[in-house]
Structures are given as structure tokens and as C-alpha cells.
PDB file of N, CA and C in Angstrom:
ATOM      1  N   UNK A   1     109.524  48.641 174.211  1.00  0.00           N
ATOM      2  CA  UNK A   1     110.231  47.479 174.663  1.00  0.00           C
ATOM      3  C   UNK A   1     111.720  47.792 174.850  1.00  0.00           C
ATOM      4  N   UNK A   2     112.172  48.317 173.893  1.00  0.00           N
ATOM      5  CA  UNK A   2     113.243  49.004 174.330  1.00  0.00           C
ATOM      6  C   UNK A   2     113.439  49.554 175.816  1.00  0.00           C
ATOM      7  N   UNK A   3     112.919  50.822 175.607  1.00  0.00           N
ATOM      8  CA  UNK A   3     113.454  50.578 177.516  1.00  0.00           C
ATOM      9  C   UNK A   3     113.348  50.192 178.028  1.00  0.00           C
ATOM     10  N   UNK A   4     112.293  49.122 178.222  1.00  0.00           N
ATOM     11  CA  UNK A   4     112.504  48.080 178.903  1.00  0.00           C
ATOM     12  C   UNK A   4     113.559  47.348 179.194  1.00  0.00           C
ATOM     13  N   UNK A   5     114.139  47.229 178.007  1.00  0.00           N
ATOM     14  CA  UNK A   5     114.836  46.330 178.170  1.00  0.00           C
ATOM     15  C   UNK A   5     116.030  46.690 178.975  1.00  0.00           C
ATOM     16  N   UNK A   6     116.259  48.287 178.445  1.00  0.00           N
ATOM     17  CA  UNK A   6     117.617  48.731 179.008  1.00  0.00           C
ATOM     18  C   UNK A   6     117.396  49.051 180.678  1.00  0.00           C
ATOM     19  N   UNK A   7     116.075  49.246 181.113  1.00  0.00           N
ATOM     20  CA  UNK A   7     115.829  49.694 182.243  1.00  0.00           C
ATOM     21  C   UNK A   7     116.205  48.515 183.412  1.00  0.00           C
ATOM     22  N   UNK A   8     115.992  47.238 182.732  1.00  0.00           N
ATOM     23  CA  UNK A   8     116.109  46.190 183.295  1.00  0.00           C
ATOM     24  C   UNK A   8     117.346  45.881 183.520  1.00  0.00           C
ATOM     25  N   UNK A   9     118.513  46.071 182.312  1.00  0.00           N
ATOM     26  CA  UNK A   9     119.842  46.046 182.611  1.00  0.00           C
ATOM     27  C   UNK A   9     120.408  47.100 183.195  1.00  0.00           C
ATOM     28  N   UNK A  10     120.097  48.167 183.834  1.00  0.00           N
ATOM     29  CA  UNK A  10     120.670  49.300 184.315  1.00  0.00           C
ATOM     30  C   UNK A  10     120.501  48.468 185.958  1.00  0.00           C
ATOM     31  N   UNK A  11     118.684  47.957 186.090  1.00  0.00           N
ATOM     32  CA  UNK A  11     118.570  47.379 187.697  1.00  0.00           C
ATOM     33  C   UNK A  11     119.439  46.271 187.849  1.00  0.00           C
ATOM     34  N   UNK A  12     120.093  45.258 186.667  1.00  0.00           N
ATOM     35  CA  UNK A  12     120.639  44.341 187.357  1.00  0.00           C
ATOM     36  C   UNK A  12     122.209  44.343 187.117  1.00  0.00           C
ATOM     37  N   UNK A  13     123.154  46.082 186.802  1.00  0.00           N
ATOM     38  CA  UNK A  13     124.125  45.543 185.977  1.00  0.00           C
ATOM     39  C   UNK A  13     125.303  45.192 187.042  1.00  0.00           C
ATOM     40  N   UNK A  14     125.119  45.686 188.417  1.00  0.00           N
ATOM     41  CA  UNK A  14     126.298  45.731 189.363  1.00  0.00           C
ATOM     42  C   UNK A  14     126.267  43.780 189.452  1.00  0.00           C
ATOM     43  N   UNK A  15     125.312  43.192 189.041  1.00  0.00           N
ATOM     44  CA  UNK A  15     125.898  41.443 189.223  1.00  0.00           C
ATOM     45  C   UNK A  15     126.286  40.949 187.986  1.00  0.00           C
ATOM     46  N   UNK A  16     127.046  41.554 187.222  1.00  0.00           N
ATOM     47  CA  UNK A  16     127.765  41.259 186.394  1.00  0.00           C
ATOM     48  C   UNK A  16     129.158  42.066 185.904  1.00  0.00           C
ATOM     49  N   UNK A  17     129.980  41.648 185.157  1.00  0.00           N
ATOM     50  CA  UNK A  17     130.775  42.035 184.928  1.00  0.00           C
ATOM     51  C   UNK A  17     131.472  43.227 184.024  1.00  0.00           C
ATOM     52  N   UNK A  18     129.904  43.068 182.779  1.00  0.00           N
ATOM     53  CA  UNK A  18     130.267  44.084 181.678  1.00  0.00           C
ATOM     54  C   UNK A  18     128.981  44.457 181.578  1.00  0.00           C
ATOM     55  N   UNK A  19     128.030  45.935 180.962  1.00  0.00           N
ATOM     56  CA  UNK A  19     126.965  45.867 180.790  1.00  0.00           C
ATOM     57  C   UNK A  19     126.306  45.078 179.168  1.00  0.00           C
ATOM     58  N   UNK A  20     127.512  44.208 178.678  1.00  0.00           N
ATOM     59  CA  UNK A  20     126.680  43.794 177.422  1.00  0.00           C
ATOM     60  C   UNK A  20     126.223  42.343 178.139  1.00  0.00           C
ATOM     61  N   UNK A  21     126.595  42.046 179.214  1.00  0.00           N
ATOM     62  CA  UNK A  21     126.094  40.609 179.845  1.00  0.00           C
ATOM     63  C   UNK A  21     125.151  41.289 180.453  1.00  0.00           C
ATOM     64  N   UNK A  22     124.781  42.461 181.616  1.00  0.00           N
ATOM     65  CA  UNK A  22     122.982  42.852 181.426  1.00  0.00           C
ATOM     66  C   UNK A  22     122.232  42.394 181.023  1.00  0.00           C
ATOM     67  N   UNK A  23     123.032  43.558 179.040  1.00  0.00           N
ATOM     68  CA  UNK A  23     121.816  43.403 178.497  1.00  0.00           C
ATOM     69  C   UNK A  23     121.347  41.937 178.358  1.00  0.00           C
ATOM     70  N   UNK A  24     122.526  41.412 177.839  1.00  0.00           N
ATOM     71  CA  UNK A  24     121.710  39.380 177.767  1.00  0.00           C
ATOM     72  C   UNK A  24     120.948  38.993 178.677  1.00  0.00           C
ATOM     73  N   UNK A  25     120.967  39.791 180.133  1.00  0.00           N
ATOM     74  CA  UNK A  25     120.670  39.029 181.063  1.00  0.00           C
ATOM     75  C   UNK A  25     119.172  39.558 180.787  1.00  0.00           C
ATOM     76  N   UNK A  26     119.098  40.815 179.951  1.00  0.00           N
ATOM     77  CA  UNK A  26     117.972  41.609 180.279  1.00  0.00           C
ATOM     78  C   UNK A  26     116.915  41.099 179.078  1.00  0.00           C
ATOM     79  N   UNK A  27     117.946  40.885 177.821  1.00  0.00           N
ATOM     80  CA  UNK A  27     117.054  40.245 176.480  1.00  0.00           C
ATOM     81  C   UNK A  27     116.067  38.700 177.465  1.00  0.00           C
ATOM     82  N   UNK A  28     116.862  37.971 178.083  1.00  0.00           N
ATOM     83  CA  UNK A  28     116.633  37.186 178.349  1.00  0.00           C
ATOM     84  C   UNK A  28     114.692  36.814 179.132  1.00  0.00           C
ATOM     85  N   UNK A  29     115.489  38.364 180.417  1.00  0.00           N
ATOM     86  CA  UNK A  29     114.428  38.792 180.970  1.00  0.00           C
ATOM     87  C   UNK A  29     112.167  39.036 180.471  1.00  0.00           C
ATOM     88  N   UNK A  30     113.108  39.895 179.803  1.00  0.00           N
ATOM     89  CA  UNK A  30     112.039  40.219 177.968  1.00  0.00           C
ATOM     90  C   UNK A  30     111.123  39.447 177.723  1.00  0.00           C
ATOM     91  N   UNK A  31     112.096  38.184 177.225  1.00  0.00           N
ATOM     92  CA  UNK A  31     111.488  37.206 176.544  1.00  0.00           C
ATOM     93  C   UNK A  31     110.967  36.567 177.958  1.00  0.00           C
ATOM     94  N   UNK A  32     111.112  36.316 178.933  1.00  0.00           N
ATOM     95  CA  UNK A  32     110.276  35.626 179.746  1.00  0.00           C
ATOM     96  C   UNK A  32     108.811  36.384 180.277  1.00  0.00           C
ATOM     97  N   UNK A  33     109.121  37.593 180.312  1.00  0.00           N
ATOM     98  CA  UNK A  33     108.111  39.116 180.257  1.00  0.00           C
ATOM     99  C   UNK A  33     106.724  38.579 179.170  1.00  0.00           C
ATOM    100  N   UNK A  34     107.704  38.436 178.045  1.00  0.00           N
ATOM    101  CA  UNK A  34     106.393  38.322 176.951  1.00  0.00           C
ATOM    102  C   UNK A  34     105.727  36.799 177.323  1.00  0.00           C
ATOM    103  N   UNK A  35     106.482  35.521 177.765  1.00  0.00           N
ATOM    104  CA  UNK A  35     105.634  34.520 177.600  1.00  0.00           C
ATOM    105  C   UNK A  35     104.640  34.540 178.016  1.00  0.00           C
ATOM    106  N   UNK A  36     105.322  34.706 179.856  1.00  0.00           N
ATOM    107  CA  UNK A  36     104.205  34.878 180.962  1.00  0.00           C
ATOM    108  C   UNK A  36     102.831  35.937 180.084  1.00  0.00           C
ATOM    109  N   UNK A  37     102.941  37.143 179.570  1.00  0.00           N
ATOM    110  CA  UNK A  37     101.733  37.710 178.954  1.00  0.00           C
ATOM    111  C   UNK A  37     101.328  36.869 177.846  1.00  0.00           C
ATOM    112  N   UNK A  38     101.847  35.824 177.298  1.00  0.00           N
ATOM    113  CA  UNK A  38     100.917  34.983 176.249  1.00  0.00           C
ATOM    114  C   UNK A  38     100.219  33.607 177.135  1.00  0.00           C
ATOM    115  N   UNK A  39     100.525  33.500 178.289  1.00  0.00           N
ATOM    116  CA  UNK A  39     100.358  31.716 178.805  1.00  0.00           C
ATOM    117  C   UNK A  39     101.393  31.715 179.817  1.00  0.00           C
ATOM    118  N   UNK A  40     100.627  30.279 180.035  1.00  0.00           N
ATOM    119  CA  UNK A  40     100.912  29.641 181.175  1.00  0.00           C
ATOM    120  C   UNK A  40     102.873  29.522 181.471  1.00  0.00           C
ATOM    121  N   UNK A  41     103.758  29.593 181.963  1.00  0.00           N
ATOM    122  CA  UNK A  41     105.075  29.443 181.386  1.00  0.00           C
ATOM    123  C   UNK A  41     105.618  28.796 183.592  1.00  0.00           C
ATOM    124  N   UNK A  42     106.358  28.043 183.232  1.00  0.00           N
ATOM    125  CA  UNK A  42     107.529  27.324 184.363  1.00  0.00           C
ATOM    126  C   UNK A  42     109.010  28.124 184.304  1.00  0.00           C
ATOM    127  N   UNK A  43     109.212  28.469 185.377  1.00  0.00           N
ATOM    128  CA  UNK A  43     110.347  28.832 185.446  1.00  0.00           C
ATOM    129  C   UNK A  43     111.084  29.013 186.572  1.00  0.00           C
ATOM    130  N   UNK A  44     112.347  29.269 186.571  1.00  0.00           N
ATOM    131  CA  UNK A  44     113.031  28.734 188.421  1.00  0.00           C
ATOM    132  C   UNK A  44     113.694  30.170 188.580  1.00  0.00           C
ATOM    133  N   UNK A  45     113.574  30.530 189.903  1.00  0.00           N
ATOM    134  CA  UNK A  45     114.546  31.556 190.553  1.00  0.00           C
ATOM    135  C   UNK A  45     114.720  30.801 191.859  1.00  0.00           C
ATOM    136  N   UNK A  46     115.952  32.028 192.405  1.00  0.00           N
ATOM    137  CA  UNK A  46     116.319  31.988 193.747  1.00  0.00           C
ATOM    138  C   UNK A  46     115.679  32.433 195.084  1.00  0.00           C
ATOM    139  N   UNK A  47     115.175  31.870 195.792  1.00  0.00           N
ATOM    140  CA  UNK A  47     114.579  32.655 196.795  1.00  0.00           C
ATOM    141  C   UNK A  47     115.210  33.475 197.913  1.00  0.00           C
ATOM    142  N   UNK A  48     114.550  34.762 198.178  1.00  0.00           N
ATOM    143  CA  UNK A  48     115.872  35.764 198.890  1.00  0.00           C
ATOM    144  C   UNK A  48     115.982  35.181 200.159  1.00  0.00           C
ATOM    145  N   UNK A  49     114.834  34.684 200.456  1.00  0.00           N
ATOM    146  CA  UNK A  49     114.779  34.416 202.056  1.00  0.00           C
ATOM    147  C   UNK A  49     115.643  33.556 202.507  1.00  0.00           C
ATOM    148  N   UNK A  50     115.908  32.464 202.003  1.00  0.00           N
ATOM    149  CA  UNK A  50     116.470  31.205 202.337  1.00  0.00           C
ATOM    150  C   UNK A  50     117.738  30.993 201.248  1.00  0.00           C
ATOM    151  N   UNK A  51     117.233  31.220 200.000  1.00  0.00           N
ATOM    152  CA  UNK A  51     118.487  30.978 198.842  1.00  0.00           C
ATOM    153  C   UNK A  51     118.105  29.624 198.432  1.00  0.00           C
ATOM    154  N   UNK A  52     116.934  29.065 198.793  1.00  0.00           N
ATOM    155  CA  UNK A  52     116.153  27.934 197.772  1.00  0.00           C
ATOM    156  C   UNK A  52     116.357  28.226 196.579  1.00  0.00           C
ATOM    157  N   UNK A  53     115.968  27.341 195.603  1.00  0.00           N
ATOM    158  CA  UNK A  53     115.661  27.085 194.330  1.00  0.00           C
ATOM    159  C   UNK A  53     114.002  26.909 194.007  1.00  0.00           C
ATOM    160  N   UNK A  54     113.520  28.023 193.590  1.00  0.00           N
ATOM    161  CA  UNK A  54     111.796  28.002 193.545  1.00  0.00           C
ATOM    162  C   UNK A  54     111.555  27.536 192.553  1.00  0.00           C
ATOM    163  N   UNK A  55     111.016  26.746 191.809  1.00  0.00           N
ATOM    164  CA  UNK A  55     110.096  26.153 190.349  1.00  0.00           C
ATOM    165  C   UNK A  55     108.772  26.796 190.599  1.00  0.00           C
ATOM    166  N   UNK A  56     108.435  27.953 189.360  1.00  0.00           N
ATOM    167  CA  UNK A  56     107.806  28.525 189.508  1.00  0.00           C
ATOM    168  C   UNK A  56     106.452  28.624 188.220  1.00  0.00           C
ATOM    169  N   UNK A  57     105.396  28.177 188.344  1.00  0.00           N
ATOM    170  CA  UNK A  57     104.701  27.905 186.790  1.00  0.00           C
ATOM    171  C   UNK A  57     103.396  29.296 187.489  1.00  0.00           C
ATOM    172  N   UNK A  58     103.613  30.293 186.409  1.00  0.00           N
ATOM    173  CA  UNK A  58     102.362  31.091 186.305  1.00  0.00           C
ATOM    174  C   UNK A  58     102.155  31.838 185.180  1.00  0.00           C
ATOM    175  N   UNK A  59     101.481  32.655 185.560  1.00  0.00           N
ATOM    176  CA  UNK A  59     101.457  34.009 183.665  1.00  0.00           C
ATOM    177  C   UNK A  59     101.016  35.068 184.360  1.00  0.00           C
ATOM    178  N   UNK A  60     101.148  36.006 183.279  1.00  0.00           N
ATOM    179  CA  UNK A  60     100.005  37.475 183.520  1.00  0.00           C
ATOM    180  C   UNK A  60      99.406  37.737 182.665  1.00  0.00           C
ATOM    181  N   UNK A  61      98.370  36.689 181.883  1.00  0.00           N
ATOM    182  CA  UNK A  61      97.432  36.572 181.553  1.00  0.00           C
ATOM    183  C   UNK A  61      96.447  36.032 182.605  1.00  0.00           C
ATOM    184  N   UNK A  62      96.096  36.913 183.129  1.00  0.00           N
ATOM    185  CA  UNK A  62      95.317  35.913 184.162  1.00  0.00           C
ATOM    186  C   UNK A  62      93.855  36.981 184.221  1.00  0.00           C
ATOM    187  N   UNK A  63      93.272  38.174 183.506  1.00  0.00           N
ATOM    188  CA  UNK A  63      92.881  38.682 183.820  1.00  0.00           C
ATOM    189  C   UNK A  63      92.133  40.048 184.859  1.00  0.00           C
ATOM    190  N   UNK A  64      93.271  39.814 185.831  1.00  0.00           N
ATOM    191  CA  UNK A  64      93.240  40.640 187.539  1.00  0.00           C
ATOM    192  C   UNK A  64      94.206  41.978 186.819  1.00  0.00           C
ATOM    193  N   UNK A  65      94.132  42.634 187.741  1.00  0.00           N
ATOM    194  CA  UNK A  65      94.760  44.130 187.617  1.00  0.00           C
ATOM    195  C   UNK A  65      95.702  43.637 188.717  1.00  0.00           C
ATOM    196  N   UNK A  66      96.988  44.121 188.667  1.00  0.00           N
ATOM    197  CA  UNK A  66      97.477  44.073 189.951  1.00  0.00           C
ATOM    198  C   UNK A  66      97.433  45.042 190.904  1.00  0.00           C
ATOM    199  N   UNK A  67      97.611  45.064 192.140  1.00  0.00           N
ATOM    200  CA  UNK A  67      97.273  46.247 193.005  1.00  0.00           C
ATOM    201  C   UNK A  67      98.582  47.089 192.644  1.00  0.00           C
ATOM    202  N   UNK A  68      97.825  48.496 192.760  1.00  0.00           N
ATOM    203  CA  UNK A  68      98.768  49.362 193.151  1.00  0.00           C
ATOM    204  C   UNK A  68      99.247  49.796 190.862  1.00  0.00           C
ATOM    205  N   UNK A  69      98.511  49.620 190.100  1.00  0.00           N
ATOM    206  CA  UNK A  69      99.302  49.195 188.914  1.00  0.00           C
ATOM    207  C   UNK A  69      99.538  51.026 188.629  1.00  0.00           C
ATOM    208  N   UNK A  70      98.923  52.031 189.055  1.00  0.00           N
ATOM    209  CA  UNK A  70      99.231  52.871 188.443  1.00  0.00           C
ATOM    210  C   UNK A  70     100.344  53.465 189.310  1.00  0.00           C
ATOM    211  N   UNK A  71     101.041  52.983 189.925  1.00  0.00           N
ATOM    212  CA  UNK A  71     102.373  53.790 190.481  1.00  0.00           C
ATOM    213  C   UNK A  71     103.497  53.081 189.968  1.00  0.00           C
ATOM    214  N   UNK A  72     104.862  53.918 189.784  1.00  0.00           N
ATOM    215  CA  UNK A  72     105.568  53.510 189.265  1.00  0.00           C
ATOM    216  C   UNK A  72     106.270  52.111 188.986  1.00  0.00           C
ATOM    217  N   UNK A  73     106.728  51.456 187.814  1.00  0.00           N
ATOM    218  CA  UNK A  73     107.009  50.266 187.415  1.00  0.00           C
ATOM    219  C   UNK A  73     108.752  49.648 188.183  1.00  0.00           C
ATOM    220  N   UNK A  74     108.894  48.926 188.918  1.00  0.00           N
ATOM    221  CA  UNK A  74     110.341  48.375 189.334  1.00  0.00           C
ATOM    222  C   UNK A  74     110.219  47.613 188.524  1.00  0.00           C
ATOM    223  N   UNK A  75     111.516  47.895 187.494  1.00  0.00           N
ATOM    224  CA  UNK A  75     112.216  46.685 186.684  1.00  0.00           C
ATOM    225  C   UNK A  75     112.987  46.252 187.586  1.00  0.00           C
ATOM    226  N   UNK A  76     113.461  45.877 188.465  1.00  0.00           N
ATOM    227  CA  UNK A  76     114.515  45.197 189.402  1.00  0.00           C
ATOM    228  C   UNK A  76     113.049  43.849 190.123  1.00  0.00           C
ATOM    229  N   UNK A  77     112.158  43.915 189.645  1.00  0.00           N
ATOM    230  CA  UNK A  77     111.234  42.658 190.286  1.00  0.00           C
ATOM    231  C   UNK A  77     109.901  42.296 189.272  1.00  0.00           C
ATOM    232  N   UNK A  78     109.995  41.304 189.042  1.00  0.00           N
ATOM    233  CA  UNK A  78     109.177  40.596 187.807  1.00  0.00           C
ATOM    234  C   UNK A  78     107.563  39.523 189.312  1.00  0.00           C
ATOM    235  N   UNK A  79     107.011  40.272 188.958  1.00  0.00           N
ATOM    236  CA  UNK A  79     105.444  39.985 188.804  1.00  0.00           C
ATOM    237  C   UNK A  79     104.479  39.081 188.772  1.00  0.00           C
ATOM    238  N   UNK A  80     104.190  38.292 188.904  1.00  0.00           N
ATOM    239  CA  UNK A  80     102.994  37.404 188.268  1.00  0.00           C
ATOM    240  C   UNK A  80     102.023  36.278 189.239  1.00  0.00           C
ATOM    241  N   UNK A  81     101.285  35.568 187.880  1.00  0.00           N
ATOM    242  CA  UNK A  81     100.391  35.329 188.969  1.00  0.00           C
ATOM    243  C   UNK A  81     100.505  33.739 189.062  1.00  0.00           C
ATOM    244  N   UNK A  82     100.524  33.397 189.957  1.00  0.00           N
ATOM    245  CA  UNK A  82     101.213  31.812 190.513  1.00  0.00           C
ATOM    246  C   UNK A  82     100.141  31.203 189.801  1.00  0.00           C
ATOM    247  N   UNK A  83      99.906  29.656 189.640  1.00  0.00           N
ATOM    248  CA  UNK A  83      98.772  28.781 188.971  1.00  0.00           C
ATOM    249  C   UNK A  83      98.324  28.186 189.763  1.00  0.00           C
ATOM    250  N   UNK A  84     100.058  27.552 190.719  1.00  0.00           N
ATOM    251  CA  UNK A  84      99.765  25.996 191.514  1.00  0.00           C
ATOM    252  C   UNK A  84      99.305  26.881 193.052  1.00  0.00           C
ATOM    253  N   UNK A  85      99.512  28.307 193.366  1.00  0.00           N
ATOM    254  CA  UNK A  85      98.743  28.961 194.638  1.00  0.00           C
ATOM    255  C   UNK A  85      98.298  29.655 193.884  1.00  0.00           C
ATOM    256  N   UNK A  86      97.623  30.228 193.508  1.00  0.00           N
ATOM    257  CA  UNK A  86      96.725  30.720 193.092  1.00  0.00           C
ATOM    258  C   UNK A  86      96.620  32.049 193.662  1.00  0.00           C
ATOM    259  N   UNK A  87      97.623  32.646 193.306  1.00  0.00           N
ATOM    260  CA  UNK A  87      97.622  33.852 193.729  1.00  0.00           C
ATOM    261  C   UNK A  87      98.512  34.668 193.168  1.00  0.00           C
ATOM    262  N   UNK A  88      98.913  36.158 193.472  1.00  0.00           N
ATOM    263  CA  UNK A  88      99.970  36.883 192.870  1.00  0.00           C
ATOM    264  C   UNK A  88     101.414  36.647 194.201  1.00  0.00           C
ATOM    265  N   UNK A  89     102.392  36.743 193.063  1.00  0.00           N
ATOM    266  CA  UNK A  89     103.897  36.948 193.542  1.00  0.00           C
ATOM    267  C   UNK A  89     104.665  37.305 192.443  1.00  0.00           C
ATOM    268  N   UNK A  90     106.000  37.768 193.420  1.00  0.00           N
ATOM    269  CA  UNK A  90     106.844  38.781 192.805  1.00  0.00           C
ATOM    270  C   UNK A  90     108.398  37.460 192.966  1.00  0.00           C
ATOM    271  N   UNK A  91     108.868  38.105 192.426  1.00  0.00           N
ATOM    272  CA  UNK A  91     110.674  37.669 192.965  1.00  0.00           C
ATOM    273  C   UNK A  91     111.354  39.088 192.161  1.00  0.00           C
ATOM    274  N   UNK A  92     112.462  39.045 192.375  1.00  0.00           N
ATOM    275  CA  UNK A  92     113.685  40.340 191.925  1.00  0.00           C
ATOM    276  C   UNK A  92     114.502  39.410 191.072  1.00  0.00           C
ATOM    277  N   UNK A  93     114.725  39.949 190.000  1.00  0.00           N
ATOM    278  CA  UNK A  93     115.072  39.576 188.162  1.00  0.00           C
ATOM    279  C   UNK A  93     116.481  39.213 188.260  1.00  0.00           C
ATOM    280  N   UNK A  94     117.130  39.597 189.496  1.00  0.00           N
ATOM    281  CA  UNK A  94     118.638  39.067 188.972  1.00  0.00           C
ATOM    282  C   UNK A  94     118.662  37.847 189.703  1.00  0.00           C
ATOM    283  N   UNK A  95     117.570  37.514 190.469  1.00  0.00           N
ATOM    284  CA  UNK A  95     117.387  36.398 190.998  1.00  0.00           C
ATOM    285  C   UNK A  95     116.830  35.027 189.878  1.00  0.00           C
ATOM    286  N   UNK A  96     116.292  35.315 188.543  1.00  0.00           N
ATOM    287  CA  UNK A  96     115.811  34.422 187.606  1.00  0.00           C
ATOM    288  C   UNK A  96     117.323  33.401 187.448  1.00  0.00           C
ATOM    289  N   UNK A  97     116.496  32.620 187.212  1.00  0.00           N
ATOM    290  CA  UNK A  97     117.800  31.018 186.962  1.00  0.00           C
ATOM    291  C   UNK A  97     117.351  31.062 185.215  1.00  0.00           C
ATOM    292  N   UNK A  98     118.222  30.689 184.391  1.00  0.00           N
ATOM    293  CA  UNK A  98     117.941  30.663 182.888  1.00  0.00           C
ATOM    294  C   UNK A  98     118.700  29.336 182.450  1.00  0.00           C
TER     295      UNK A  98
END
């Protein structure tokens, strides 16, 4: 979990100012990492396309493999699997609203 964590603040540190706000941004990250793998969890980002505000409820508990899982991991984009479409999507982590 550790590198995780730091891997995550290395992808998002140029939108911030110092890397100990990263890491917060990245602890933060983490903990939304683990919900989604326990349950169902709501949460809002930015959308790149437009710069909407997405409300977003899914998990990765969902049972499915995702495609592609054995090639390398981007911490710069968080994963999962939608509830209300029913399907998989991604967004990019410095895009999460907290």
C-alpha cells in the first residue's frame, strides 16, 4: 500500500504546490481505493471532456476481471465499475472532487 500510495502522489504532484499536499491528495485517494473494494461507494469527479461535475456511485467488488489486468497498473486513473450503467469506467485521480 505504500507504494501505492506514493506512486499516486508522484502521478498527481505537478497540481499542487508541495509534495506533502500529494501525498494528502494521495492518502485520500487510498482510502477511496479501499472502499470501492469493500462496497458500493458515491463519489464526484470532474469530467475531462466537458469539465462537468460527474456523481459517480460504483465499486470493484463487482466480481469481473478487468480487461487488459495483467499489463501495467496507471496510478494517474482510478477504475471501476459503475452500478447506475452498469458497466466499467475510468476517470484520472487528480480529477477526484473530495
Amino acid at each position: 500500500m505504500k507504494s501505492r500510495l506514493f506512486n499516486i502522489a508522484w502521478a498527481v504532484r505537478k497540481q499542487f504546490s508541495s509534495f506533502s499536499e500529494a501525498l494528502a491528495f494521495a492518502w485520500k485517494t487510498v482510502k477511496l481505493q479501499i472502499q470501492l473494494c469493500l462496497g458500493v461507494v458515491t463519489f464526484r469527479y470532474k469530467k475531462v471532456s466537458d469539465g462537468s461535475i460527474r456523481t459517480a456511485t460504483g465499486t470493484n467488488d463487482h466480481g469481473q476481471q478487468l480487461k487488459g489486468s495483467d499489463r501495467a497498473k496507471n496510478y494517474g486513473i482510478l477504475t471501476y465499475f459503475d452500478t447506475e450503467a452498469n458497466g466499467f469506467r475510468s476517470c484520472q485521480i487528480q480529477n477526484i472532487l473530495f
